[in-house]
PDB file of N, CA and C in Angstrom:
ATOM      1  N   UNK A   1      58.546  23.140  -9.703  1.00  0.00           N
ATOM      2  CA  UNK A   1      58.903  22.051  -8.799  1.00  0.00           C
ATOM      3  C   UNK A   1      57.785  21.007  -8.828  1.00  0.00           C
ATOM      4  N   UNK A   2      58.483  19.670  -8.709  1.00  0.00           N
ATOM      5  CA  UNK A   2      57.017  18.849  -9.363  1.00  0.00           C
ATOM      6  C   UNK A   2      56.792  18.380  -7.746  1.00  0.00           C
ATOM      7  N   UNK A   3      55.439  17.905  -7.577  1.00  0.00           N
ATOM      8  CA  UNK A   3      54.796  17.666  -6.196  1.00  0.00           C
ATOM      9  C   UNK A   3      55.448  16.432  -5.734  1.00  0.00           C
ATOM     10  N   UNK A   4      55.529  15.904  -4.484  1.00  0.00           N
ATOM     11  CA  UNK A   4      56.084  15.090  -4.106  1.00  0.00           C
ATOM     12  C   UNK A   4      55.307  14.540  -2.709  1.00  0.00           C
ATOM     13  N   UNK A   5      55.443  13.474  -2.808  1.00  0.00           N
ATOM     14  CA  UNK A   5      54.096  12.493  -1.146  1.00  0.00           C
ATOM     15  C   UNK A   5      55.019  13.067   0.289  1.00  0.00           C
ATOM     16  N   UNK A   6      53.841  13.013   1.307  1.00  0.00           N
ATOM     17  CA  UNK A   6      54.869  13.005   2.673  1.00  0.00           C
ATOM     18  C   UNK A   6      56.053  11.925   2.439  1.00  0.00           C
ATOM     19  N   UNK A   7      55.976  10.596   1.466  1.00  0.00           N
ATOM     20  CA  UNK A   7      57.221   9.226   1.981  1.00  0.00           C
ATOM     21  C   UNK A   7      57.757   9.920   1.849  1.00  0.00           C
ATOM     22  N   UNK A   8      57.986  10.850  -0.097  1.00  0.00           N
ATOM     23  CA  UNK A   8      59.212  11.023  -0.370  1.00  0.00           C
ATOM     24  C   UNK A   8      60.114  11.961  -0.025  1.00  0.00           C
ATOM     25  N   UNK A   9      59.446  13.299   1.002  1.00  0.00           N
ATOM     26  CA  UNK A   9      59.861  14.331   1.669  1.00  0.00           C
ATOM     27  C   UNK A   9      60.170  13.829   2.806  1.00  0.00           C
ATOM     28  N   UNK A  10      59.802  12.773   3.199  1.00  0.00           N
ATOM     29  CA  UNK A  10      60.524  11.933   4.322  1.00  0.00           C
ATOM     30  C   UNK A  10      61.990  11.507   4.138  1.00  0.00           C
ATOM     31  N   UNK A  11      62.149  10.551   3.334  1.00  0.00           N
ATOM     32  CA  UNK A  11      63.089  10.389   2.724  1.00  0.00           C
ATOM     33  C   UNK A  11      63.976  10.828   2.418  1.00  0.00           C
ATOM     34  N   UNK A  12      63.531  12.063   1.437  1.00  0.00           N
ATOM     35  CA  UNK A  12      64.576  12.749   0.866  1.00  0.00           C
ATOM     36  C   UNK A  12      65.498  13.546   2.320  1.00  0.00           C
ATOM     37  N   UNK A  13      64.319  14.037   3.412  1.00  0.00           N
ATOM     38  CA  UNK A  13      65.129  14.423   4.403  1.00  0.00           C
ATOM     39  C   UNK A  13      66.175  13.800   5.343  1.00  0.00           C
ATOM     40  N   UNK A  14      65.518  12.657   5.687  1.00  0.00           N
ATOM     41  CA  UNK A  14      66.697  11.812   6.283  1.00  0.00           C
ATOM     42  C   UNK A  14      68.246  11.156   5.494  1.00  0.00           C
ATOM     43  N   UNK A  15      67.576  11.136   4.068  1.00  0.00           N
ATOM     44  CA  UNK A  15      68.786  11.041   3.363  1.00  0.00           C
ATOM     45  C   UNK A  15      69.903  12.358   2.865  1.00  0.00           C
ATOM     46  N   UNK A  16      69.242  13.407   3.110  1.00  0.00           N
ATOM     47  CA  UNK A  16      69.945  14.267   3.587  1.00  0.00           C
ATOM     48  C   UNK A  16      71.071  14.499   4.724  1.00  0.00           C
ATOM     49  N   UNK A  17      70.327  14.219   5.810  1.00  0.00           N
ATOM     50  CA  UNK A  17      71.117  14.510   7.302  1.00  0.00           C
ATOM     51  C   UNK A  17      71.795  13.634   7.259  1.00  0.00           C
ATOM     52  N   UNK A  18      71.854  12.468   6.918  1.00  0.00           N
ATOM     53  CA  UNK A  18      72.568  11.191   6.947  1.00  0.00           C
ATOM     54  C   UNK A  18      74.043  11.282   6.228  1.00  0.00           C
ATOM     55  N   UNK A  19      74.077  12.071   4.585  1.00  0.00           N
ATOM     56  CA  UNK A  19      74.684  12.728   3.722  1.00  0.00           C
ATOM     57  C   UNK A  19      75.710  13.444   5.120  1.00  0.00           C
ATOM     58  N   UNK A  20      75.027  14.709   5.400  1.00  0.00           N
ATOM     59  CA  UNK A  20      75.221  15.654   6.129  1.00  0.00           C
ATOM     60  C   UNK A  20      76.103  15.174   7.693  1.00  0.00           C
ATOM     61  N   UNK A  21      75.866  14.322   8.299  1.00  0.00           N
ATOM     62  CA  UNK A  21      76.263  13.889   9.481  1.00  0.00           C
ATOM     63  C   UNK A  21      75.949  12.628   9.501  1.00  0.00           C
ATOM     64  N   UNK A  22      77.555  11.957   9.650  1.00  0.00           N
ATOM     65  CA  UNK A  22      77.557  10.408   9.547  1.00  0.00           C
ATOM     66  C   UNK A  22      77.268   9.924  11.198  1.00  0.00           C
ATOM     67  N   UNK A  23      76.794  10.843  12.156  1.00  0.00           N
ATOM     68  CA  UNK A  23      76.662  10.215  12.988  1.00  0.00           C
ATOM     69  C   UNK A  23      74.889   9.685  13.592  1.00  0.00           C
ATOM     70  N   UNK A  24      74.309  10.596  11.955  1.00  0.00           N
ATOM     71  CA  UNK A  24      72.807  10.027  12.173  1.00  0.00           C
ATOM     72  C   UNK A  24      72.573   8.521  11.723  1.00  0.00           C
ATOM     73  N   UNK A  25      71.864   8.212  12.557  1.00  0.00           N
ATOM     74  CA  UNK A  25      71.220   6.636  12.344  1.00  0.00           C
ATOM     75  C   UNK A  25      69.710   6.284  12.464  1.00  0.00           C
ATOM     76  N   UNK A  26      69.174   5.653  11.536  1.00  0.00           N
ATOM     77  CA  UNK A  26      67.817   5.818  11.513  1.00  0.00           C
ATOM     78  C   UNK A  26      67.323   4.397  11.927  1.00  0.00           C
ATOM     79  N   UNK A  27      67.002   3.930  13.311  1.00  0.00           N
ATOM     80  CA  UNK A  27      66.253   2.565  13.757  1.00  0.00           C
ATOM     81  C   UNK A  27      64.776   2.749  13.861  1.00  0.00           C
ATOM     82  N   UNK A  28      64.093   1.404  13.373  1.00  0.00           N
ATOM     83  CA  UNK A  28      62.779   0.973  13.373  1.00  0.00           C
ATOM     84  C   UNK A  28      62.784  -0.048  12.878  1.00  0.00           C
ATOM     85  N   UNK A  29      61.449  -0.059  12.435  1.00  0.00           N
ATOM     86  CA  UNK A  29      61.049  -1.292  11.269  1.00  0.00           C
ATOM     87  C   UNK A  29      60.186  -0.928  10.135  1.00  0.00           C
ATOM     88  N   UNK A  30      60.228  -1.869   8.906  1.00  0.00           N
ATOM     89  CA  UNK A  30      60.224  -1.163   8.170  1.00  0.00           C
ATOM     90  C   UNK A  30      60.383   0.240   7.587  1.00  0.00           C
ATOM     91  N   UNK A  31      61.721  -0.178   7.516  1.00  0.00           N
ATOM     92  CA  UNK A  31      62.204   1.709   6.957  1.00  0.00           C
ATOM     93  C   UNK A  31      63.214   1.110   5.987  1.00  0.00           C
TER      94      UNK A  31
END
């Protein structure tokens, strides 16, 4: 498994749940 930064384990997780349940929504800024 090749290493990966906190962004992209960030990422990859919320783009998961998001996948997973259309009722997640992710607000801020810059995101």
């Amino acid at each position: 498994m090749a290493p990966v930064t906190f962004l992209e384990a960030i990422r990859q997780a919320i783009f998961e749940e998001m996948e997973r349940d259309p009722a997640v929504v992710l607000l801020g800024e810059d995101v």
